[in-house]
PDB file of N, CA and C in Angstrom:
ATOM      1  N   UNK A   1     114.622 119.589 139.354  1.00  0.00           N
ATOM      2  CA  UNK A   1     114.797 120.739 138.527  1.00  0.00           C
ATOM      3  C   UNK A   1     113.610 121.685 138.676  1.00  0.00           C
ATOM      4  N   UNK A   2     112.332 121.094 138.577  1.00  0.00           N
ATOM      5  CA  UNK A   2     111.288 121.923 139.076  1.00  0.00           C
ATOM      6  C   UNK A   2     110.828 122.085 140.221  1.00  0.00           C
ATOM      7  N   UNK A   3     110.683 123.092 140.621  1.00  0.00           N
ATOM      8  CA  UNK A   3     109.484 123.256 141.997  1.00  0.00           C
ATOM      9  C   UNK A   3     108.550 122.845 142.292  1.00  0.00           C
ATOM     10  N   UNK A   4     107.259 122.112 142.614  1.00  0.00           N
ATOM     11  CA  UNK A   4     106.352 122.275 142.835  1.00  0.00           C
ATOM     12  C   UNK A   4     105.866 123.452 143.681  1.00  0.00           C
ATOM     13  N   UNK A   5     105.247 124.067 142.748  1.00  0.00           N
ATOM     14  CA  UNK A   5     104.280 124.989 143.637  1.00  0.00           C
ATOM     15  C   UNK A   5     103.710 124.978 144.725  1.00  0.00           C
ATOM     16  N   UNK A   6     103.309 125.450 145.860  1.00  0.00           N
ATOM     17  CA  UNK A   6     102.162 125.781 146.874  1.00  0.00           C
ATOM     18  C   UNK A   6     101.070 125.420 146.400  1.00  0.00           C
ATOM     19  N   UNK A   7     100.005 124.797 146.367  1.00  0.00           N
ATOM     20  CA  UNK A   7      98.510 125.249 145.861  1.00  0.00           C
ATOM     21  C   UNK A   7      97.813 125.648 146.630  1.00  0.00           C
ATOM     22  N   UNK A   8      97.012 126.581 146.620  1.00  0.00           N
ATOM     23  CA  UNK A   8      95.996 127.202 147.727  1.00  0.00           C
ATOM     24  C   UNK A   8      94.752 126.437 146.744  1.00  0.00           C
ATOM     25  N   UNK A   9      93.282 125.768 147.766  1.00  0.00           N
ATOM     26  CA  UNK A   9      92.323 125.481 147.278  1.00  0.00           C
ATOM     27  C   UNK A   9      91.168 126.300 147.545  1.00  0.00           C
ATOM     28  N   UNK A  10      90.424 126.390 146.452  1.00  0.00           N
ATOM     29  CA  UNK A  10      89.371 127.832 146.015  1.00  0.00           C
ATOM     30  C   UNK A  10      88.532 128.104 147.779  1.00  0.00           C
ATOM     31  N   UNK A  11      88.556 126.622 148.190  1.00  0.00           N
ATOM     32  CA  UNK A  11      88.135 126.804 149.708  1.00  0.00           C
ATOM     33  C   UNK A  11      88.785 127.726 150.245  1.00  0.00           C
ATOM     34  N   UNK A  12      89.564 127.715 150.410  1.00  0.00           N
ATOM     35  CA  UNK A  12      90.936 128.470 151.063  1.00  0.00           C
ATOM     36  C   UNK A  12      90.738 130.091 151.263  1.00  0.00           C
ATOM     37  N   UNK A  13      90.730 130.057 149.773  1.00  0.00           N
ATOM     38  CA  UNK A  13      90.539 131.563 149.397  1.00  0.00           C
ATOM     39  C   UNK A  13      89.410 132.224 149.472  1.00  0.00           C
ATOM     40  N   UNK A  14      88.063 131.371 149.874  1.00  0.00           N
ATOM     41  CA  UNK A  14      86.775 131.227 150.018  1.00  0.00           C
ATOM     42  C   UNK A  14      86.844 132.144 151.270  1.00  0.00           C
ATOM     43  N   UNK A  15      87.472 131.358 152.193  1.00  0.00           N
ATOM     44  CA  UNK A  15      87.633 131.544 153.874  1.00  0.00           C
ATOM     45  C   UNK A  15      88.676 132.650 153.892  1.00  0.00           C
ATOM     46  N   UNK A  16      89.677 132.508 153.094  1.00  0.00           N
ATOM     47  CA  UNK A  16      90.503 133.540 153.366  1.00  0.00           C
ATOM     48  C   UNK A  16      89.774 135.025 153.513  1.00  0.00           C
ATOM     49  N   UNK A  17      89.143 135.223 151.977  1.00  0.00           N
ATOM     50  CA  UNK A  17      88.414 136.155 152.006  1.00  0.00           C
ATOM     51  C   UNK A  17      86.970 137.041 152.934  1.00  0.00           C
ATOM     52  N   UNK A  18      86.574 135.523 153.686  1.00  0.00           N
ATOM     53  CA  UNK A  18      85.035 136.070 154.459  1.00  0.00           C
ATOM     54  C   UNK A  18      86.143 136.340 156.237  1.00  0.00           C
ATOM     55  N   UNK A  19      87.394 135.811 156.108  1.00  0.00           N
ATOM     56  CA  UNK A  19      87.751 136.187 157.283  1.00  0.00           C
ATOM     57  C   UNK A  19      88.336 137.658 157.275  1.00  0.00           C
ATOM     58  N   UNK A  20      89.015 138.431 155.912  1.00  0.00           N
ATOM     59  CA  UNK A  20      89.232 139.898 155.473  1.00  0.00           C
ATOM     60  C   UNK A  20      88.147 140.321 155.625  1.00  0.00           C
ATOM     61  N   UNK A  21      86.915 140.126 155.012  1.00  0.00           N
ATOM     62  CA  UNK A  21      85.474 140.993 155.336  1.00  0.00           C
ATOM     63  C   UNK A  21      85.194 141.123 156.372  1.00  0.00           C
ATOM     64  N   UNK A  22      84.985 140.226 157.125  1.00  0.00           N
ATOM     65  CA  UNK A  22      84.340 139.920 158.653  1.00  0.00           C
ATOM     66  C   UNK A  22      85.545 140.831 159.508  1.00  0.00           C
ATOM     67  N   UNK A  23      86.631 140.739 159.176  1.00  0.00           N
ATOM     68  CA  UNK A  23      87.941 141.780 159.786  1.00  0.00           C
ATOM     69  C   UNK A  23      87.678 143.351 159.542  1.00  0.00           C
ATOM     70  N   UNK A  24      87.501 143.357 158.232  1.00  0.00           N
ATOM     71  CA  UNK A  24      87.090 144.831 158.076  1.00  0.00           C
ATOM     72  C   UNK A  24      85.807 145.459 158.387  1.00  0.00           C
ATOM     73  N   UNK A  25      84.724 144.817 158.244  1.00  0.00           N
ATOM     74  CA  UNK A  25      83.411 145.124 158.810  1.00  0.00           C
ATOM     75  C   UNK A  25      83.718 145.177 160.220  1.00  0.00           C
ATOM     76  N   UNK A  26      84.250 144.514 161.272  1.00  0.00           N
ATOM     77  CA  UNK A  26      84.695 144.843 162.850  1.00  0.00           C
ATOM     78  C   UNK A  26      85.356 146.110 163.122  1.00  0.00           C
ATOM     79  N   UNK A  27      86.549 146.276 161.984  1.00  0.00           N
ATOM     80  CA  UNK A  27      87.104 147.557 161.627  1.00  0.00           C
ATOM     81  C   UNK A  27      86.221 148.812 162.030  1.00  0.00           C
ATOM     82  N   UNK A  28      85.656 148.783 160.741  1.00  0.00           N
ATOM     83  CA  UNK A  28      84.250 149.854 160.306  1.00  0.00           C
ATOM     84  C   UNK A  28      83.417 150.094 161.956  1.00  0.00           C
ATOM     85  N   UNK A  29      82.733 148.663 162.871  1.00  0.00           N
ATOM     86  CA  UNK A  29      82.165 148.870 163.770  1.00  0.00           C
ATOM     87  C   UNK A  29      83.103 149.863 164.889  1.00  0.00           C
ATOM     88  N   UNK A  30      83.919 149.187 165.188  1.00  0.00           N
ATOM     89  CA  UNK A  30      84.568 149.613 166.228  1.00  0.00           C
ATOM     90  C   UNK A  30      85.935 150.710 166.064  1.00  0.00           C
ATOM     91  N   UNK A  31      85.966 150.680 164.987  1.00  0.00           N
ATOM     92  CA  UNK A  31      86.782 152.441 164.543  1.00  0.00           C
ATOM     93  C   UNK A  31      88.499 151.729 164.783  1.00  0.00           C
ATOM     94  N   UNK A  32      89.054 150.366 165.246  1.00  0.00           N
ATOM     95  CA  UNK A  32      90.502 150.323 165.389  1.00  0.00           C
ATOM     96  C   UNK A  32      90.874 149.608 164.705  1.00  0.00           C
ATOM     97  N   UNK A  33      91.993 148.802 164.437  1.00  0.00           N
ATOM     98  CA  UNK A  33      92.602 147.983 163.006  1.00  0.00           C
ATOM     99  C   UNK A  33      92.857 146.561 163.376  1.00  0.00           C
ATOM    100  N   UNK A  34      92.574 146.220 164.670  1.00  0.00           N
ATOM    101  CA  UNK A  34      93.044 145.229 165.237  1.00  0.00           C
ATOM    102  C   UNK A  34      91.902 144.162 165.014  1.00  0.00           C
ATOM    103  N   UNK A  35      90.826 144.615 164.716  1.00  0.00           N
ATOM    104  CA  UNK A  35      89.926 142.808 163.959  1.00  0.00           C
ATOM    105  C   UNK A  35      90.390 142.869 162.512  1.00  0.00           C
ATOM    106  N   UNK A  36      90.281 143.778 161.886  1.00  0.00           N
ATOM    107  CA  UNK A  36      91.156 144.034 160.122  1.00  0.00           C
ATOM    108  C   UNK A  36      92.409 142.868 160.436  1.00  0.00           C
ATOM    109  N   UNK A  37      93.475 143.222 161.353  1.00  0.00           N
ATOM    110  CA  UNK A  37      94.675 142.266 161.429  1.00  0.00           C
ATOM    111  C   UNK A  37      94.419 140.870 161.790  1.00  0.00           C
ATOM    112  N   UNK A  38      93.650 140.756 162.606  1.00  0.00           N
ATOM    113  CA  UNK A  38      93.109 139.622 163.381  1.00  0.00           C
ATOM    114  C   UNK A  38      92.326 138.437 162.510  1.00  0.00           C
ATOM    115  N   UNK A  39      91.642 138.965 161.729  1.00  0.00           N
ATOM    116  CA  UNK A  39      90.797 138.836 160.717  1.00  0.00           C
ATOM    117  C   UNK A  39      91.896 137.973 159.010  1.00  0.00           C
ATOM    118  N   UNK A  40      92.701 139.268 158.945  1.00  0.00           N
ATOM    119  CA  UNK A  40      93.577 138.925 157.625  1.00  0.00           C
ATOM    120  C   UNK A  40      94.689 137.492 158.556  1.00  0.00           C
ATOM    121  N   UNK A  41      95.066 137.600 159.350  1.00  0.00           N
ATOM    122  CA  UNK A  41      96.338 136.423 160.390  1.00  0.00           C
ATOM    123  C   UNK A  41      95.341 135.017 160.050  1.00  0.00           C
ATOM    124  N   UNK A  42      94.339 135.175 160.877  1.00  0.00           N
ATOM    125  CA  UNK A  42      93.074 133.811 160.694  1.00  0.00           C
ATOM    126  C   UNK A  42      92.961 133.550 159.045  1.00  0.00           C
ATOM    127  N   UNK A  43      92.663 134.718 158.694  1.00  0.00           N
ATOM    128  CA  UNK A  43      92.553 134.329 157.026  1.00  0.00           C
ATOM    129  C   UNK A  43      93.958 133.622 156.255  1.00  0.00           C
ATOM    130  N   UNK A  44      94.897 134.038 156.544  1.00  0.00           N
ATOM    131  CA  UNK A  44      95.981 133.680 155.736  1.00  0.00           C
ATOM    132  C   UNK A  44      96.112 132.124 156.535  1.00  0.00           C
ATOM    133  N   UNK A  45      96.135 131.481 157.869  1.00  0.00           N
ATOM    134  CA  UNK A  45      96.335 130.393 158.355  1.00  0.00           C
ATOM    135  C   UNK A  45      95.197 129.639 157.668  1.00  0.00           C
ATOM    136  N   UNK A  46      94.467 129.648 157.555  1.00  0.00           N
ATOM    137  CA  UNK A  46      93.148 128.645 156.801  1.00  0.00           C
ATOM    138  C   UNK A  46      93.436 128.569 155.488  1.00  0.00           C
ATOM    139  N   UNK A  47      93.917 130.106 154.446  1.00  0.00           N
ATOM    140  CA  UNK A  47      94.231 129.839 153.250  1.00  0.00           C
ATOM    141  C   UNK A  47      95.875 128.640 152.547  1.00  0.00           C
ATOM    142  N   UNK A  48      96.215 128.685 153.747  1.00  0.00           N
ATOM    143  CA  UNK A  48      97.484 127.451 153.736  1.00  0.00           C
ATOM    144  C   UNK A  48      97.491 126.270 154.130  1.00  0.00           C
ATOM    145  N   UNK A  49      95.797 125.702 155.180  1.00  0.00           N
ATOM    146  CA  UNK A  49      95.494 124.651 156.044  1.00  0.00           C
ATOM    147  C   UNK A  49      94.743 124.388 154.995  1.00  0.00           C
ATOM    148  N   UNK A  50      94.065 124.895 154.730  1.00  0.00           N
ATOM    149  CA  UNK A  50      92.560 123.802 153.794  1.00  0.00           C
ATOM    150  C   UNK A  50      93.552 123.467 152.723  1.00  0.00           C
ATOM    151  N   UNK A  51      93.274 122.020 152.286  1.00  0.00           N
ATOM    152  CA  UNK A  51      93.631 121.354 151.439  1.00  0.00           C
ATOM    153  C   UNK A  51      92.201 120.724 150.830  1.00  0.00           C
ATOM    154  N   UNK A  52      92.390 120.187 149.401  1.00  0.00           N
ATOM    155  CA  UNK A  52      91.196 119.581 148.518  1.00  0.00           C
ATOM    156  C   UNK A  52      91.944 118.800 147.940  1.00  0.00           C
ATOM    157  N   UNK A  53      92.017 117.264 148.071  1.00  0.00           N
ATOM    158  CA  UNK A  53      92.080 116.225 146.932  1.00  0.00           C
ATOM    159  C   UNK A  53      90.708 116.067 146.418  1.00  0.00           C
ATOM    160  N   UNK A  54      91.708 115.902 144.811  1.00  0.00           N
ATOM    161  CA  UNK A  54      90.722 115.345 143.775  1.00  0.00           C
ATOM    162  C   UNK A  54      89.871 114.455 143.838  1.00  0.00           C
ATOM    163  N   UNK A  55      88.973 113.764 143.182  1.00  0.00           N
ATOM    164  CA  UNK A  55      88.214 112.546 143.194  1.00  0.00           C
ATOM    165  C   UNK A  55      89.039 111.350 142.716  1.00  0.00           C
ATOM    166  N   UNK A  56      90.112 111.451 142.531  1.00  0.00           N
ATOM    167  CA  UNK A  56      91.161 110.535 141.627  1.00  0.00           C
ATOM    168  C   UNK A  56      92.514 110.279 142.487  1.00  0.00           C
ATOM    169  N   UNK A  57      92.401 111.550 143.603  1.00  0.00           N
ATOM    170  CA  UNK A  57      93.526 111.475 144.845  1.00  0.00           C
ATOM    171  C   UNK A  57      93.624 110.645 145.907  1.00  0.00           C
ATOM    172  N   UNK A  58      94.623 110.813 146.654  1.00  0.00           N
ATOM    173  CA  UNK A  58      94.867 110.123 148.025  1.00  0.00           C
ATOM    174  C   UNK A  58      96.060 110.927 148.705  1.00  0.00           C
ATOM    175  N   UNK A  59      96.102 111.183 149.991  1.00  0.00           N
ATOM    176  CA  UNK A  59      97.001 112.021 150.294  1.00  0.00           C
ATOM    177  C   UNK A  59      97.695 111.625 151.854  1.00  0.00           C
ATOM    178  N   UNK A  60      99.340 111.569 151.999  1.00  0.00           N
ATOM    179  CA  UNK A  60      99.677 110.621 152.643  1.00  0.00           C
ATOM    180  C   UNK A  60      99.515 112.197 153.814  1.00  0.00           C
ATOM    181  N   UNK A  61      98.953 112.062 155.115  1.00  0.00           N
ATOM    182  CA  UNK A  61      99.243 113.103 155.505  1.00  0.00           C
ATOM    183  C   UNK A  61      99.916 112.687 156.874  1.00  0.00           C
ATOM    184  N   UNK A  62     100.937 113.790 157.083  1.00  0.00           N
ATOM    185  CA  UNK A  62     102.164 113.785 157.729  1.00  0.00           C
ATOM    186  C   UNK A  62     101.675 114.705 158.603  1.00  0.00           C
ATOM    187  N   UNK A  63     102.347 114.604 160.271  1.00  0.00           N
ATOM    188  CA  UNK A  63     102.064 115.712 161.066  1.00  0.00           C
ATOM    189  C   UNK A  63     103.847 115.173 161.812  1.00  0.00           C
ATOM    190  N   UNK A  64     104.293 116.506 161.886  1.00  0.00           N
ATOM    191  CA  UNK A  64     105.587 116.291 162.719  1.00  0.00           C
ATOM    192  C   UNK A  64     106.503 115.363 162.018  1.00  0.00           C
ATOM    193  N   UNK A  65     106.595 114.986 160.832  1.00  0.00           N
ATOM    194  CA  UNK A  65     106.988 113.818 160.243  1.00  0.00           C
ATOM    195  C   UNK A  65     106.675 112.544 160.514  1.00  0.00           C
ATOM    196  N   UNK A  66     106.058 112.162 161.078  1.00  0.00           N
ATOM    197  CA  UNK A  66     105.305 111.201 161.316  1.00  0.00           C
ATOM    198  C   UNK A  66     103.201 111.135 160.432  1.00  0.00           C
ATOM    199  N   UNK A  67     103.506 109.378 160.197  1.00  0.00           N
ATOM    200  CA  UNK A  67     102.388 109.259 159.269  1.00  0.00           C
ATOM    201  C   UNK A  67     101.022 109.425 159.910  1.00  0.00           C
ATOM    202  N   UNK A  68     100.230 110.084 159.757  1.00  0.00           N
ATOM    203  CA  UNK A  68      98.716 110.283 160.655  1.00  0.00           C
ATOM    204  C   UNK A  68      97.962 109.964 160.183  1.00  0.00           C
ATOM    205  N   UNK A  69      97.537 108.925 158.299  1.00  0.00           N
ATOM    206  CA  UNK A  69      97.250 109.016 157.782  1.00  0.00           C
ATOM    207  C   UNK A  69      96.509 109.406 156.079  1.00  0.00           C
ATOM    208  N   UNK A  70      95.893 108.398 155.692  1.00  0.00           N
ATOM    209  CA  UNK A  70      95.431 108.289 154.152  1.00  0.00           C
ATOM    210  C   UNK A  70      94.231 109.244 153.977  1.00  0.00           C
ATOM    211  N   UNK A  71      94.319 110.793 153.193  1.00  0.00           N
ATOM    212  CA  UNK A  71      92.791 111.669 153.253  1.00  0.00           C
ATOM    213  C   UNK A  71      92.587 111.879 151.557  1.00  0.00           C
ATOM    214  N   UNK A  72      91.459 111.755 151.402  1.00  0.00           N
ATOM    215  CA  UNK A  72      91.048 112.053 150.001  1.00  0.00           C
ATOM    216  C   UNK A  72      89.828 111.239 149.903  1.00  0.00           C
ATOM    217  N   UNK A  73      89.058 111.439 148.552  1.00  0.00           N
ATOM    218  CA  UNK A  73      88.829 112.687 148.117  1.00  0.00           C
ATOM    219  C   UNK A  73      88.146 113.919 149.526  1.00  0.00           C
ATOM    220  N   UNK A  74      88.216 114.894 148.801  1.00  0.00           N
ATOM    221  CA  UNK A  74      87.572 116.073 149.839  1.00  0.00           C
ATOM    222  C   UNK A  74      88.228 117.058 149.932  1.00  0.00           C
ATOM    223  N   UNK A  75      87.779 117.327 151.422  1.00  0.00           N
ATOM    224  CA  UNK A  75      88.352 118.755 152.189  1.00  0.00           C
ATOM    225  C   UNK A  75      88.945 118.068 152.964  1.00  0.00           C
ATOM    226  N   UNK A  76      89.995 117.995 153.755  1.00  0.00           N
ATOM    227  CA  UNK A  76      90.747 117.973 154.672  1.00  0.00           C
ATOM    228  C   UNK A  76      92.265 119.619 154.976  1.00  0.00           C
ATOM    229  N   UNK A  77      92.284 119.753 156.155  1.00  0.00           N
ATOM    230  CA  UNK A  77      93.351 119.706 156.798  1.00  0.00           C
ATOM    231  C   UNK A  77      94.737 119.576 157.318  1.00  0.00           C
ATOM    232  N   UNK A  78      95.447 120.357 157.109  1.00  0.00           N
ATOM    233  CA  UNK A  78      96.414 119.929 157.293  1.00  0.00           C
ATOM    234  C   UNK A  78      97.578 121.886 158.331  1.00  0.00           C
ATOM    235  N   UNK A  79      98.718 120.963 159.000  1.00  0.00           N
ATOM    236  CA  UNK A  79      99.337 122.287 159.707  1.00  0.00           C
ATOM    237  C   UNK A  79     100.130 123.053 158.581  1.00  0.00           C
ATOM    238  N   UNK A  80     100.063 124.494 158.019  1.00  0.00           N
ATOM    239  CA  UNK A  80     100.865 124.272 157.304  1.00  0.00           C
ATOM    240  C   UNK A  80     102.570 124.895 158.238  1.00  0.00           C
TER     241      UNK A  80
END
């Protein structure tokens, strides 16, 4: 009946964001839009890859449907 949400982790958005700056400051250098895009594409793929389990987590992680492994606590990885 419910969804679970997406969660993006503050990492995520950490990186998301210094890869928009670092895009737009290239912008600014070089006068065209294509590190701005380049910049926001990289940013949005990391803001959907970084994952954070809790200190209380464990996380079965799947690649291709197949099991690759037990990650937690931390930062880990994942395709989204």
């Amino acid at each position: 009946m419910y969804e679970k949400l997406q969660k993006v982790s503050s990492v995520g958005i950490t990186v998301f964001a210094a890869c928009v700056i670092a895009g737009g400051i290239g912008t600014v250098v070089w006068g065209r839009p294509y590190p701005w895009v380049a910049g926001a594409l990289v940013g949005v793929y990391f803001l959907f890859a970084i994952k954070v389990a809790a200190q209380w987590e464990k996380v079965a992680l799947l690649r291709f449907g197949k099991y690759v492994g037990l990650r937690g606590p931390g930062i880990f990885t994942s395709f989204p």
